[in-house]
Protein backbone atom coordinates (compact mmCIF):
# COMPACT_ATOMS: atom_id res chain seq x y z
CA UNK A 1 13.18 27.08 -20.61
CA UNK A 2 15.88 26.68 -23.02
CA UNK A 3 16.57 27.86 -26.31
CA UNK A 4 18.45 25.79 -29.15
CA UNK A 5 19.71 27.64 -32.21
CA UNK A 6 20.14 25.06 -35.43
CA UNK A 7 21.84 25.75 -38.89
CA UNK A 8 20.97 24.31 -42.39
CA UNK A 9 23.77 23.83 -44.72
CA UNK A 10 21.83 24.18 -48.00
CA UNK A 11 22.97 23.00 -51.45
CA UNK A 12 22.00 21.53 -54.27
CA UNK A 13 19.03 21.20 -53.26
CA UNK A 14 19.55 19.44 -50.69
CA UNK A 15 20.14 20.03 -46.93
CA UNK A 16 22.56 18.46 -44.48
CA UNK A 17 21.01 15.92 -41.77
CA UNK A 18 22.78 15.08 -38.65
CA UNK A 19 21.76 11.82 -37.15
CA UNK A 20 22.37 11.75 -33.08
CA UNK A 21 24.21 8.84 -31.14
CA UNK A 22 22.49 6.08 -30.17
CA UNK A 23 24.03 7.05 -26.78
CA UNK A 24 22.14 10.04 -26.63
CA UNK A 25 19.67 10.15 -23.92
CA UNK A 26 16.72 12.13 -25.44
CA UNK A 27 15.73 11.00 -29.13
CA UNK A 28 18.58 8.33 -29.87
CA UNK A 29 19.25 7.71 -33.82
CA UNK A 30 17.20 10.31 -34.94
CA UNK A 31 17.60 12.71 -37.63
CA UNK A 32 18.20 16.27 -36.61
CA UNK A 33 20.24 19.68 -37.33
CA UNK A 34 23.64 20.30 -35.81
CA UNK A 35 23.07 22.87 -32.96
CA UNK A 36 22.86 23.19 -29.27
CA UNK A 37 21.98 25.23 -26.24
CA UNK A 38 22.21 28.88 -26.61
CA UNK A 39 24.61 30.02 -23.48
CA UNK A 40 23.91 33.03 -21.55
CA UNK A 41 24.99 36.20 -22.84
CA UNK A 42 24.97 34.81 -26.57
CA UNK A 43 22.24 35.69 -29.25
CA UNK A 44 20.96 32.90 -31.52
CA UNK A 45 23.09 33.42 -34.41
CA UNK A 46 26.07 33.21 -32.49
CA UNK A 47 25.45 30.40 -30.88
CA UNK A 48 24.03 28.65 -34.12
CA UNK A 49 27.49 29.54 -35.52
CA UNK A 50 29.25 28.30 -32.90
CA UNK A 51 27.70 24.79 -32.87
CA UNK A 52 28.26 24.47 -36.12
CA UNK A 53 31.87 24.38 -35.46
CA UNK A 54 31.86 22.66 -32.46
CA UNK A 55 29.72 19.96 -34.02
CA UNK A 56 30.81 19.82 -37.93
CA UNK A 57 33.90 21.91 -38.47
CA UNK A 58 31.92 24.46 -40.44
CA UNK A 59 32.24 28.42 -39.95
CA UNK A 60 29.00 29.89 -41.27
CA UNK A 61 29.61 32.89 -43.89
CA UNK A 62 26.34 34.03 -45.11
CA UNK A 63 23.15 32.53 -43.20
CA UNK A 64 19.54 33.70 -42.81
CA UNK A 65 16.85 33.30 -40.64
CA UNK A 66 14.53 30.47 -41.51
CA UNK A 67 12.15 30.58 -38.54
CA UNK A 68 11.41 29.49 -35.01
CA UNK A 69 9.21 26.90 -33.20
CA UNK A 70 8.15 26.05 -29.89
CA UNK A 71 8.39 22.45 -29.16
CA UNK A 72 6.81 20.65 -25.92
CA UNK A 73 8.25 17.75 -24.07
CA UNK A 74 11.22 15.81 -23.22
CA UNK A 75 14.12 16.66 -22.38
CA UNK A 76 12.52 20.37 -21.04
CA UNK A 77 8.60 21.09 -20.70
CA UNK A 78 9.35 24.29 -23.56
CA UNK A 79 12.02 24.98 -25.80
CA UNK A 80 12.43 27.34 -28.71
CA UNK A 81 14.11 26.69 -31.49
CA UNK A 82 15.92 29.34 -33.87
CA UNK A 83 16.65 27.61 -37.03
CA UNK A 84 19.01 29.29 -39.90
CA UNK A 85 19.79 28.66 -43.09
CA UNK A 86 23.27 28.56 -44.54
CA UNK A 87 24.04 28.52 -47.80
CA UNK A 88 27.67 29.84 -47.94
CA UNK A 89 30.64 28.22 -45.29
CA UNK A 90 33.97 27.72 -45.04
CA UNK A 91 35.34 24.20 -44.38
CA UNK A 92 34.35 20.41 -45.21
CA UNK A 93 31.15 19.38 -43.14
CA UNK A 94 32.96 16.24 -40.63
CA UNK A 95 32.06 14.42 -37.37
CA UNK A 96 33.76 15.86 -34.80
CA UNK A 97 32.89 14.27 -31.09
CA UNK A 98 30.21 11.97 -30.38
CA UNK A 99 26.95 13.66 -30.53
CA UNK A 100 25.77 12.24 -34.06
CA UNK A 101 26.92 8.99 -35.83
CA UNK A 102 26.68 10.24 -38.99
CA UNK A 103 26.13 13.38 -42.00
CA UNK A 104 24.29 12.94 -45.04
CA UNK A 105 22.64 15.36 -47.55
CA UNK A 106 19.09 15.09 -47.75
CA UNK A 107 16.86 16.05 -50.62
CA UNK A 108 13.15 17.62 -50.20
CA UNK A 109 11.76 14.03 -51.21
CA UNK A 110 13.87 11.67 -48.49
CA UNK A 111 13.46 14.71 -45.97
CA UNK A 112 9.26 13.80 -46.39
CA UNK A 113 9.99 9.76 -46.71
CA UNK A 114 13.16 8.23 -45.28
CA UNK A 115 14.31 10.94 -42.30
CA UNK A 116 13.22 10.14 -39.00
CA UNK A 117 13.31 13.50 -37.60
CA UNK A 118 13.97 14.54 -34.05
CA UNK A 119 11.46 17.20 -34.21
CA UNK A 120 8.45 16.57 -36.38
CA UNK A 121 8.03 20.66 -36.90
CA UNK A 122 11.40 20.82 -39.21
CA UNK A 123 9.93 18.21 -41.94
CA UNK A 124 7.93 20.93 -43.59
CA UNK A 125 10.85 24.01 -42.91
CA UNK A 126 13.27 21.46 -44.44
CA UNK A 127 11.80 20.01 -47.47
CA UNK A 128 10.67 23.70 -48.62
CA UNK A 129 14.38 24.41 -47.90
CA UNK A 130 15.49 21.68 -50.14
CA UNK A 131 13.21 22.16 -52.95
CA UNK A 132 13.63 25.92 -53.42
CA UNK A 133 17.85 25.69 -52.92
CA UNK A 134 19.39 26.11 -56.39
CA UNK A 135 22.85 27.49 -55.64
CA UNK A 136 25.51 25.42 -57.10
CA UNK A 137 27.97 23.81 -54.10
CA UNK A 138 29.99 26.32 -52.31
């Protein structure tokens, strides 16, 4: 049973979307939140933190926990999922690899109607995310 730890850059009122390869084996051009596996021996901020720079060139500065889900089916029968908000960084959110094909800042309102989300459970964590953020950009 795995465990994935996600982060959500926040600002604005909106929230930054990751959309996965069409290469991707499990949920191909879908919307979703940088992150990854959480390794043995790491807790799920660390690894959240990690991923982040692994996947966007961010380094999280000030995060908090948003919640966590359980999620059935493909790729793995269980997962959990540790998802954290971030609303202070340090770098410029960029590709980096080829897990996702493209970044773009989402508000509450295209999170509900245009995103096609990997995992149906983050619509509602998102848009409530989007619509209460009212920090200026960091």
């Amino acid at each position: 049973m795995p465990d994935i730890a996600m982060g959500v850059l926040s600002r604005n009122g909106t929230v930054l979307l990751a959309r996965r390869s069409s290469k991707r084996k499990v949920h191909p051009d879908r919307w979703s939140l940088p992150g990854g596996h959480i390794e043995e021996g790491e807790d799920a901020e660390t690894a959240m933190c990690r991923e982040l720079i692994e996947e966007i060139g961010v380094a999280p500065e000030r995060w908090r926990f948003a919640g966590r889900f359980a999620s059935e089916g493909p790729p793995e029968p269980f997962t959990t999922f540790y998802v954290y908000n971030v609303d202070k960084w340090h770098g410029q959110p960029r590709l980096i690899g080829d897990e996702h094909t493209e970044l773009r800042w989402f508000t509450a309102a295209a999170i509900e109607t245009e995103a096609e989300l990997v995992l149906p459970q983050l619509t509602e964590m998102l848009a409530n995310l989007a619509s209460r953020e009212t920090r200026p950009p960091v």
